[in-house]
Protein backbone atom coordinates (compact mmCIF):
# COMPACT_ATOMS: atom_id res chain seq x y z
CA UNK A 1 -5.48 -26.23 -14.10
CA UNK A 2 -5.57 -28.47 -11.01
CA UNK A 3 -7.34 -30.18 -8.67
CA UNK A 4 -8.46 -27.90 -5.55
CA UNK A 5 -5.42 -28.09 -2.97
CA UNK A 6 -5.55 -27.88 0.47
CA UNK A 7 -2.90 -25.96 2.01
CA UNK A 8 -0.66 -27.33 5.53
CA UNK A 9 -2.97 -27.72 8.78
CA UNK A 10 -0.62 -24.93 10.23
CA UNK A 11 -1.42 -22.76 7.17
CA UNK A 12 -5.17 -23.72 7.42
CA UNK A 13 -4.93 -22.48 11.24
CA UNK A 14 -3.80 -18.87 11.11
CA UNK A 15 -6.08 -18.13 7.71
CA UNK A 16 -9.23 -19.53 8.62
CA UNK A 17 -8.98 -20.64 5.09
CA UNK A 18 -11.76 -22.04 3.09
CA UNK A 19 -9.99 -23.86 -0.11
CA UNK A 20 -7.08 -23.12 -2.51
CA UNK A 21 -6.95 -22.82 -6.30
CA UNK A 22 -4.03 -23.01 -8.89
CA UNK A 23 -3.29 -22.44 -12.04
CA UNK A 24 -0.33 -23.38 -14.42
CA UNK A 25 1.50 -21.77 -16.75
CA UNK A 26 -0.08 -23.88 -20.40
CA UNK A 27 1.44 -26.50 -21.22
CA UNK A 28 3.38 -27.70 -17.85
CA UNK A 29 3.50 -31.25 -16.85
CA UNK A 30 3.10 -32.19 -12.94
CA UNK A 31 6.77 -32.41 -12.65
CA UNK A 32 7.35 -28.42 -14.59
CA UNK A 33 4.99 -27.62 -12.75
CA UNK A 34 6.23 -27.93 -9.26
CA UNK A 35 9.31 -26.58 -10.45
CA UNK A 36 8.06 -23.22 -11.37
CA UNK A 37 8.09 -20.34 -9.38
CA UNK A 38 4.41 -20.28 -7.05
CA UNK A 39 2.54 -16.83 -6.26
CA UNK A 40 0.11 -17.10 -3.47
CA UNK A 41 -2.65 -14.94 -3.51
CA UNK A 42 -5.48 -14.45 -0.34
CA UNK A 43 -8.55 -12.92 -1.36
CA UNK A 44 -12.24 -13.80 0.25
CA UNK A 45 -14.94 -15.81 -1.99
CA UNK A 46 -16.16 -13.15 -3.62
CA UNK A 47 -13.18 -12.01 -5.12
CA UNK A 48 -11.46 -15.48 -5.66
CA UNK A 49 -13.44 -16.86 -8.53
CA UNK A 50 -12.21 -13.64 -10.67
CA UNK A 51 -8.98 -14.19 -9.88
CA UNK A 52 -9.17 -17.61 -11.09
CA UNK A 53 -9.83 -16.76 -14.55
CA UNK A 54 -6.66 -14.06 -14.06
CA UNK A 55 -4.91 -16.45 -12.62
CA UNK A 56 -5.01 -18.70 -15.46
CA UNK A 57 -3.93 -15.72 -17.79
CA UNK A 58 -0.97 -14.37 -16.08
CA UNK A 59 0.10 -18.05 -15.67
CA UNK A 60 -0.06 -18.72 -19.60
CA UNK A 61 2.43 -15.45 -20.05
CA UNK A 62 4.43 -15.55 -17.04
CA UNK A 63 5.13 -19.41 -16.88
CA UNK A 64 4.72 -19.11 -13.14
CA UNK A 65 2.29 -20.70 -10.84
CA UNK A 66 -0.62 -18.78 -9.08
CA UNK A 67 -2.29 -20.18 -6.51
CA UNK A 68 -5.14 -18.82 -4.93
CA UNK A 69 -6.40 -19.14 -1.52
CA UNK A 70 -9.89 -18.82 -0.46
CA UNK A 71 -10.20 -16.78 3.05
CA UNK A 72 -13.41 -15.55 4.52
CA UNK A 73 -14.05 -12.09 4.19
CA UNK A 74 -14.38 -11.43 7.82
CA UNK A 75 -10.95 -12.67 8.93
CA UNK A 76 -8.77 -11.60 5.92
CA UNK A 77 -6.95 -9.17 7.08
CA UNK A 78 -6.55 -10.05 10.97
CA UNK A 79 -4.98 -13.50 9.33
CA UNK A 80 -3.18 -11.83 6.94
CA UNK A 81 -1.27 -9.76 9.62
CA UNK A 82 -1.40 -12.80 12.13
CA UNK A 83 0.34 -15.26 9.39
CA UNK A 84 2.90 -12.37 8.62
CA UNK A 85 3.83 -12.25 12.67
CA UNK A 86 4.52 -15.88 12.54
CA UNK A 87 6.21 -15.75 9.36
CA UNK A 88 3.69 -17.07 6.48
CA UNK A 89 1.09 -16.08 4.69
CA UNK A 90 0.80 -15.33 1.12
CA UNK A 91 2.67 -12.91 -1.33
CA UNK A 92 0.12 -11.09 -2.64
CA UNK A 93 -3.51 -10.42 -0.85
CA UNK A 94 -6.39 -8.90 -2.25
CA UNK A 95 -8.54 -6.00 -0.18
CA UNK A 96 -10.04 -2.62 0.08
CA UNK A 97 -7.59 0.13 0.28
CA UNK A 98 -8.96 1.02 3.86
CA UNK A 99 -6.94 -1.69 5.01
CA UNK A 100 -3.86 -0.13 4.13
CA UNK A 101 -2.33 2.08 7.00
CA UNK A 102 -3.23 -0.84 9.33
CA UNK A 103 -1.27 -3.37 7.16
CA UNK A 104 1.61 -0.70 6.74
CA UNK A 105 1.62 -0.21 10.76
CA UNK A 106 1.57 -3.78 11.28
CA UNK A 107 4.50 -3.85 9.10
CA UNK A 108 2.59 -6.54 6.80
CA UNK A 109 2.59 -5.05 3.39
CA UNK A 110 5.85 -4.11 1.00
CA UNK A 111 5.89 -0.36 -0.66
CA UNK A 112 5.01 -0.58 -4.37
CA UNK A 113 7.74 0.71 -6.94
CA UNK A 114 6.07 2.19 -9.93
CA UNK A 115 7.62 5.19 -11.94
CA UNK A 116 6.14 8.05 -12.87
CA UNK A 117 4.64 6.59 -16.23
CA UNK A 118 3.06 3.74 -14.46
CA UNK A 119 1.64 6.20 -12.14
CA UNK A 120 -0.33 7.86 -15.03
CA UNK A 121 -1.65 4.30 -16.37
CA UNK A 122 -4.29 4.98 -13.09
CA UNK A 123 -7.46 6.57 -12.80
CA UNK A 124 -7.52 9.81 -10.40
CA UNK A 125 -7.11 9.03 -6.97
CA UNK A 126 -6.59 5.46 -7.18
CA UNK A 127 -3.01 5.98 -6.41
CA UNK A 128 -3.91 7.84 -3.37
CA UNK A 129 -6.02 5.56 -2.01
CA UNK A 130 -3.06 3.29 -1.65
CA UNK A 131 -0.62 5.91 -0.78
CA UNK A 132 0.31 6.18 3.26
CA UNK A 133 2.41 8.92 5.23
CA UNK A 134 3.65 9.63 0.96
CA UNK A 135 4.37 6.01 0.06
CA UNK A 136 2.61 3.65 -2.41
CA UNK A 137 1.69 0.17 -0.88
CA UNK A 138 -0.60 -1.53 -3.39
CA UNK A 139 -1.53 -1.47 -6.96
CA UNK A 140 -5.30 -0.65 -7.16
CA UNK A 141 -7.38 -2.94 -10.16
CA UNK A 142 -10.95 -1.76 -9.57
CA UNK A 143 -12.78 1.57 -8.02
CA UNK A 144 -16.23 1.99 -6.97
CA UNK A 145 -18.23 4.84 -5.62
CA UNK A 146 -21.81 5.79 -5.05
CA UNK A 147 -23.38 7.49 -7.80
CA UNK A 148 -27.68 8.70 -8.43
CA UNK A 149 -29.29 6.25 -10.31
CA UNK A 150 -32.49 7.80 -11.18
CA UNK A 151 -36.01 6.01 -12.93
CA UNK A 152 -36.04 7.97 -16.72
CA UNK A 153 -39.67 7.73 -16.98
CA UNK A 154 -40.15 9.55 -13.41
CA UNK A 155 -37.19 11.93 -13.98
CA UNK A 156 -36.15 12.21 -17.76
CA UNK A 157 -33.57 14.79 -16.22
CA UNK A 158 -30.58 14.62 -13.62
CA UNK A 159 -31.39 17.18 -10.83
CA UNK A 160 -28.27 19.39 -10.38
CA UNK A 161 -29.27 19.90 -6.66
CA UNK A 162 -30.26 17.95 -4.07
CA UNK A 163 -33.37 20.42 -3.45
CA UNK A 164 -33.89 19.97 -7.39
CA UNK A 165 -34.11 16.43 -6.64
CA UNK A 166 -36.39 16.67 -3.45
CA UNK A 167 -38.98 18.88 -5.06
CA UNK A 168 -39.14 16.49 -8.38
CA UNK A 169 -39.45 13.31 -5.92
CA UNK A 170 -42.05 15.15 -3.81
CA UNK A 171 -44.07 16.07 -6.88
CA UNK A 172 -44.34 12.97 -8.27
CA UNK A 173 -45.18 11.24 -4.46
CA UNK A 174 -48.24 13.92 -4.44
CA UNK A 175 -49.25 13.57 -8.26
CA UNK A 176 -49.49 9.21 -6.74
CA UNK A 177 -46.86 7.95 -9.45
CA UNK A 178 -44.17 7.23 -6.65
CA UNK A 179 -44.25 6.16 -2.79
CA UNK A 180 -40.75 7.57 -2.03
CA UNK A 181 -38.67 10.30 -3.02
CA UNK A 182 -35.01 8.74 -2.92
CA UNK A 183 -34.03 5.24 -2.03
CA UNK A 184 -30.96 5.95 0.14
CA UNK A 185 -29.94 3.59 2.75
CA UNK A 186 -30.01 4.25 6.46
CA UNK A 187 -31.21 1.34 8.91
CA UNK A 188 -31.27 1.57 12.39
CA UNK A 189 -27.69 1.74 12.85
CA UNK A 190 -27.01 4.44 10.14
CA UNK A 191 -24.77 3.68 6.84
CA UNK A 192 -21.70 6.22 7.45
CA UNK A 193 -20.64 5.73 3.47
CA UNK A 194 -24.35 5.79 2.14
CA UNK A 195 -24.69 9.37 4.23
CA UNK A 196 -21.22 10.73 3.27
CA UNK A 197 -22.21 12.80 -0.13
CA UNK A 198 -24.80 14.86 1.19
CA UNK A 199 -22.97 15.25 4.88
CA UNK A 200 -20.08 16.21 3.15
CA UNK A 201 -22.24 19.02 0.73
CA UNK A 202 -23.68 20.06 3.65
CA UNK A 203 -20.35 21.19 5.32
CA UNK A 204 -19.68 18.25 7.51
CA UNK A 205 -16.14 16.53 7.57
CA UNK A 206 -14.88 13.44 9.07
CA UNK A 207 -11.07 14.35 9.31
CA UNK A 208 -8.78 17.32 8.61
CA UNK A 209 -5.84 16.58 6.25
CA UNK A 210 -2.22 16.79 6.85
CA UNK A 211 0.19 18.96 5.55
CA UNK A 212 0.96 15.66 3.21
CA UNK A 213 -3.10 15.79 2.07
CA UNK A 214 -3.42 12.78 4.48
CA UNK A 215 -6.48 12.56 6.56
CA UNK A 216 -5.15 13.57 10.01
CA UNK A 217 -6.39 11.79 13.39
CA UNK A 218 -5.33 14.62 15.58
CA UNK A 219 -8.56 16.78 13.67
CA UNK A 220 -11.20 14.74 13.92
CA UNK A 221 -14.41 16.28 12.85
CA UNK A 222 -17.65 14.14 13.45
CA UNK A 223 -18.57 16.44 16.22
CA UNK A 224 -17.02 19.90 14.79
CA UNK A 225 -19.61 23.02 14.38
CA UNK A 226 -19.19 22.37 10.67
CA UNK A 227 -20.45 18.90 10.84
CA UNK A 228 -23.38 19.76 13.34
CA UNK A 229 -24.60 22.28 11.05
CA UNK A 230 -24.35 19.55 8.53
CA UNK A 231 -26.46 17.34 10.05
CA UNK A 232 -28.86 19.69 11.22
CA UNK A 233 -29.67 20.00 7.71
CA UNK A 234 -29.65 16.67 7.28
CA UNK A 235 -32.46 16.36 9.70
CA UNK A 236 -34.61 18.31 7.96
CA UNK A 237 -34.35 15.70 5.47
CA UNK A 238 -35.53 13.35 8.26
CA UNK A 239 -38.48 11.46 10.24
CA UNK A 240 -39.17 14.82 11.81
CA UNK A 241 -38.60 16.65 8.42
CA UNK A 242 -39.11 15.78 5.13
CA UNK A 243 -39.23 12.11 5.40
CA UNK A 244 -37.06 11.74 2.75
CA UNK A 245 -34.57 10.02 4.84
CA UNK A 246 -35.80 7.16 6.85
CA UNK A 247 -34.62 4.22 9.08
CA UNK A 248 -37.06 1.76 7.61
CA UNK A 249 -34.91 2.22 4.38
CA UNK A 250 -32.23 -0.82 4.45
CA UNK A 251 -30.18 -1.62 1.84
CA UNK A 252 -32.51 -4.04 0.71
CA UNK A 253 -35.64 -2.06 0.89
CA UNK A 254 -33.66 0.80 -1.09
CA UNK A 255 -33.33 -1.32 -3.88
CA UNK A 256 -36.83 -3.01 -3.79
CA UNK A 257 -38.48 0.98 -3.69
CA UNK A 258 -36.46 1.62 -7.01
CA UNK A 259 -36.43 -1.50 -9.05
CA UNK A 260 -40.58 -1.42 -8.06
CA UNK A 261 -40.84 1.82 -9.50
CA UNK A 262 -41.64 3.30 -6.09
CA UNK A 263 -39.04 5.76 -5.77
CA UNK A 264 -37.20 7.83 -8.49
CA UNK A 265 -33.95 7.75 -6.76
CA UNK A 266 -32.06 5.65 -5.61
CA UNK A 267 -27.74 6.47 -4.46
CA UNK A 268 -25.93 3.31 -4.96
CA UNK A 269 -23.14 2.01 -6.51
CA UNK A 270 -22.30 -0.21 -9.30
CA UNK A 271 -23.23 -3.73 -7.26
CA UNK A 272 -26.82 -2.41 -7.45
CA UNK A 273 -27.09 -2.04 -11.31
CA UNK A 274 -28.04 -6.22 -11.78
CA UNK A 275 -31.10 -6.06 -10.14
CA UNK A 276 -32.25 -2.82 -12.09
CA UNK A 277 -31.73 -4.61 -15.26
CA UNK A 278 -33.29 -7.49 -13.98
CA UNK A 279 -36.57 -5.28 -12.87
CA UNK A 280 -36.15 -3.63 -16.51
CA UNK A 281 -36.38 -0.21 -15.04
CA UNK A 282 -34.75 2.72 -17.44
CA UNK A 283 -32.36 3.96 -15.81
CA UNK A 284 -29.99 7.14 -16.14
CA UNK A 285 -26.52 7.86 -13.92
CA UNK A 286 -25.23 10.82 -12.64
CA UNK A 287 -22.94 12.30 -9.92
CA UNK A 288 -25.07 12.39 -6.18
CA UNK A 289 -26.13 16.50 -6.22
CA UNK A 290 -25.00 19.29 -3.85
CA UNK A 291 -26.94 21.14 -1.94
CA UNK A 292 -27.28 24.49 -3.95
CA UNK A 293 -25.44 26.56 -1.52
CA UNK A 294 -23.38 23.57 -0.35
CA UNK A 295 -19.82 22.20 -1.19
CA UNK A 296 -19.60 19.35 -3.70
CA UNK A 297 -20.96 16.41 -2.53
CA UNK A 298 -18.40 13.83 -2.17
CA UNK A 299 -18.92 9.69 -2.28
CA UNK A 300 -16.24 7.94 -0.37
CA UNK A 301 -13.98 6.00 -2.91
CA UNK A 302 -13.46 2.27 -2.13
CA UNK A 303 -10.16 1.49 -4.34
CA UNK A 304 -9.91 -3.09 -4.91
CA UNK A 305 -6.02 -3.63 -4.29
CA UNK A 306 -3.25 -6.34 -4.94
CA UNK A 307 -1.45 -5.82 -1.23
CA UNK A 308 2.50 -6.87 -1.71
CA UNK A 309 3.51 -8.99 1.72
CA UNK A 310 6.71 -7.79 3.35
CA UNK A 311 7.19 -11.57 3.96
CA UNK A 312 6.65 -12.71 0.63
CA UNK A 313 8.59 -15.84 -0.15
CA UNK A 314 9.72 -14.71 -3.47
CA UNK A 315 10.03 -10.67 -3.81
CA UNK A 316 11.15 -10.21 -7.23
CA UNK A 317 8.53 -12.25 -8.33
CA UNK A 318 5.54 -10.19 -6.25
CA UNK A 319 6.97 -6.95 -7.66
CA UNK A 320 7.03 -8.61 -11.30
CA UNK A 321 3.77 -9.34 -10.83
CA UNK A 322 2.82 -5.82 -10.04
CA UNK A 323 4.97 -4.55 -12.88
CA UNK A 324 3.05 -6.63 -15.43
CA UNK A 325 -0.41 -5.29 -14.14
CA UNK A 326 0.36 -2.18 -15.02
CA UNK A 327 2.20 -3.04 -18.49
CA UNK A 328 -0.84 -4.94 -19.74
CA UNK A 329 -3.82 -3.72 -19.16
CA UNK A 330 -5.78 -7.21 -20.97
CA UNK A 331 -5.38 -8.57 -17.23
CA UNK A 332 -7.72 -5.88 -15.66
CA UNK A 333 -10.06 -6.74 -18.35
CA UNK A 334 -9.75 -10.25 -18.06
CA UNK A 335 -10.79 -8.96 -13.86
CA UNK A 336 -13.22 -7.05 -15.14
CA UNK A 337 -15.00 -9.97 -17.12
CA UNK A 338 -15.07 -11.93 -14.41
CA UNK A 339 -16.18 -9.44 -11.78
CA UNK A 340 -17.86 -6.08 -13.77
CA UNK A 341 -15.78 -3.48 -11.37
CA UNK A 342 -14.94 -0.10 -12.67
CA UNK A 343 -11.03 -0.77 -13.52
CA UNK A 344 -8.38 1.28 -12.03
CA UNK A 345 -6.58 1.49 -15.17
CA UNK A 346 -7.26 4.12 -17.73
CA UNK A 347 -6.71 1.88 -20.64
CA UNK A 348 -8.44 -1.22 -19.12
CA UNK A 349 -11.61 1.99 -18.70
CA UNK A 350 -11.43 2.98 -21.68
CA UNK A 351 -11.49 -0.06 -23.67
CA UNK A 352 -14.46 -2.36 -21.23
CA UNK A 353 -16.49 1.57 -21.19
CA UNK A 354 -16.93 1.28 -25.05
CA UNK A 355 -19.05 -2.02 -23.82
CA UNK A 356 -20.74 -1.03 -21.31
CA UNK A 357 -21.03 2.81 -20.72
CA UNK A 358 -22.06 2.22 -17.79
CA UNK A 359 -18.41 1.95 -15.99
CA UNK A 360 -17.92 5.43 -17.47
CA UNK A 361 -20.48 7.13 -15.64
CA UNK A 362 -19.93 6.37 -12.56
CA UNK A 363 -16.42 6.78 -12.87
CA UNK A 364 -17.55 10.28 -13.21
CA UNK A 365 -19.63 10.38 -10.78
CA UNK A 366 -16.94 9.78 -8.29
CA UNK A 367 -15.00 12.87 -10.06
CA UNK A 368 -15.22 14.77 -6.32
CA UNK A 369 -14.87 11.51 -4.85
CA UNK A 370 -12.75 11.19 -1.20
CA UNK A 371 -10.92 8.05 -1.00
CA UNK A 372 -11.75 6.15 2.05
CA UNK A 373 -9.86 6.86 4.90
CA UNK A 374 -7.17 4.16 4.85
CA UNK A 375 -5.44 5.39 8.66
CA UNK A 376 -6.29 2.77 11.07
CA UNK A 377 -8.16 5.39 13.11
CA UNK A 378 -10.88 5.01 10.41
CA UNK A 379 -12.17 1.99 12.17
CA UNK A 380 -13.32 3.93 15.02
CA UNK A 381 -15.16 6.07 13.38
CA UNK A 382 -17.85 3.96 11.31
CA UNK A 383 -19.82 2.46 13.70
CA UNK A 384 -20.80 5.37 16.44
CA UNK A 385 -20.98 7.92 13.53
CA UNK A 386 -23.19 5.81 11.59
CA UNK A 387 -25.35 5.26 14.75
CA UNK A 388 -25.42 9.19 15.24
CA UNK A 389 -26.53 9.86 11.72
CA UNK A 390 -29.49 7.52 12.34
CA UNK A 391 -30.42 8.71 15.49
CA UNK A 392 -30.28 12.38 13.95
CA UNK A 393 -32.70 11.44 11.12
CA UNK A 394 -34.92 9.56 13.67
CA UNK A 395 -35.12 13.44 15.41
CA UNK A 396 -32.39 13.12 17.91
CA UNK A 397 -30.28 16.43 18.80
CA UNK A 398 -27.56 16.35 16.08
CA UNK A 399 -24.84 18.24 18.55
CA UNK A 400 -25.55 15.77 21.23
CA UNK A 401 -25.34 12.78 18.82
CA UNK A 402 -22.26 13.79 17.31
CA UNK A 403 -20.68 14.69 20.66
CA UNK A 404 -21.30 11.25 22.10
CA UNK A 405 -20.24 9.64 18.73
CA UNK A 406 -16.85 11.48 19.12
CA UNK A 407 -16.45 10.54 22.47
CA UNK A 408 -16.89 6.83 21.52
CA UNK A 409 -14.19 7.22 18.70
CA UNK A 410 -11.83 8.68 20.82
CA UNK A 411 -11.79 6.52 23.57
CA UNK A 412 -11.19 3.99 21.13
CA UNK A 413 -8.07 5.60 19.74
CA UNK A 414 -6.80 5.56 23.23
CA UNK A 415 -6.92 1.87 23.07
């Protein structure tokens, strides 16, 4: 491998980049090495040092170069579109999946060619999640999803409802072996994606779909009757309620209730399960419950994605690249390794599962999963509807929340 490089001052300027990586194909010289073809990937800090140790795979098979470039998280994407507008930028970029109709408006990314065998090498719905007005635009390498971690020793038993769950918690707050019923972020500005399962049980919906299954902008539904009635539920759950949902539970504090044996719930994802080892808390997984009368409760899907750039500087070799993803699944293993994400392909699942059964269960916890929006529209919407879902549990009017959340989001459409 070598040294760190730092890319042109012109390329520094419209990434905001932090440092650049590369690794060879084995065995290369300096003077091979500059020869050989170069694949530039962006992805932010927390991503990059997995990719390193790909990197450094794919280079020994492919005998081309990968370099990767260090961008912060928080101007990825805007430089990624900016350095496409003035013609640079890398070929392949690393992000969520959300990103996607954004990129594909901008006219940023390149459509994905995969057949219908390498369509079947993914998980379900990981596809989707990159798919936009019936076109693929990525190739997903890693899902994650929210899922009900629960204490064994306070609840030997998954609840199958969420009043199941309420009623257990409750007992055990009265019978003084637990503070909290459920660990389940809120904040004072809400958590839209933490809230999602149970508004979505409860009725509620954020968009209507198309008659292509796409979420549709023209029906939004934060403030619909269905989605009041949702969160009029949910505020029984609330500071006015229950008190099972609260503001004074941050992401932080969530964790802290569960791994100090405070609450017996706790809905997270899979970034969460390193402190509950830590804490040595027995823990079991399970899909986030429905109401008993309700719908399915459905986590929003967050699919990890290799983005193609329409402007790459060498096409064939970005779409080998993708091609060989798929056709060996050791590389999303090799990811995996370096960054313990549920992989988006079945084989790569199947095979890092048998280590860690973990990745397995919440992959089925996500089974009634809803892939994050990826329309640009989605922007909009997580903010003021995250503000109105606190507000609600705080003991605000849920229809006038929601109306005024609606009205936010669509005046920023009109933008």
């Amino acid at each position: 491998m070598r040294p760190l490089t730092r890319p042109s001052a012109r390329l520094a300027c419209a990434a905001g980049l932090a440092l650049a990586l590369t690794a060879c194909g084995a065995g290369t010289d300096a003077d091979t090495a500059e020869a050989d073809p170069t694949l530039t990937i962006w992805a932010d800090d927390e991503r990059a040092l997995a990719l390193m140790t790909f990197a450094e795979a794919y280079s020994r098979t492919s005998n081309a170069r990968v370099e990767v470039i260090v961008v912060e998280h928080e101007e990825l994407r805007a430089s990624f579109v900016s350095a496409h507008a003035g013609g640079l930028g890398p070929d392949i970029m690393v992000g969520p999946h959300d990103w996607t109709g954004e990129l594909v408006e901008s006219g940023a990314v390149a459509p994905v060619d995969l057949d219908a065998r390498a369509a079947e090498a993914f998980t379900p719905g990981s596809l989707d999640a990159v798919t936009y007005d019936g076109t693929v635009y990525g190739v997903p390498y890693a899902t994650e999803n929210l899922a009900l971690v629960r204490n064994t020793d306070l609840a030997p038993e998954a609840p199958e409802t969420m009043e199941e769950l309420v009623e257990t918690g409750s007992d055990l707050v009265e019978a003084d072996r637990a503070s909290r019923v459920l660990g389940l972020q809120v904040g004072e500005e809400g958590d839209a994606y933490h809230v999602h399962p149970l508004f979505t049980s409860a009725g509620g919906y954020l968009f209507g779909e198309d008659g292509a299954g796409d979420p549709d902008p023209t029906d939004l539904g934060v403030a619909a009757p269905e989605s009041v009635a949702a969160f009029e539920r949910l505020a029984r759950l609330g500071e006015a309620g229950s008190g099972v949902l609260r503001r004074d539970t941050t992401a932080d504090v969530a964790t802290e209730l569960f791994t100090g044996g405070e609450a017996p719930y706790f809905v997270t994802g899979p970034w969460s399960l390193s402190p509950i080892k830590e804490a040595g808390v027995p823990y079991g997984i399970s899909p986030v419950p429905p109401f008993a009368d309700g719908a399915p409760a459905r986590p929003l899907i967050g699919v990890q994605t290799f983005f193609i750039a329409a402007g790459a500087s060498d096409p064939d070799l970005a779409g080998t690249f993708a091609a060989d993803f798929v056709a060996d699944p050791e590389f999303s293993v090799i990811l995996y390794e370096a960054d313990p994400r549920v992989p988006a392909l079945v084989d790569a699942l199947e095979t890092v599962s048998e280590q860690d059964p973990d990745l397995q269960a919440f992959q089925n916890a996500g089974e009634n999963g809803l892939p994050m929006p990826a329309i640009p529209e989605m922007d909009a919407v997580w903010g003021p509807f995250g503000q109105a879902s606190a507000n609600i549990i705080a003991g605000a009017d849920p229809a006038e929340e929601l109306a005024e959340a609606e009205e936010l989001i669509t005046a920023d459409f009109a933008e």
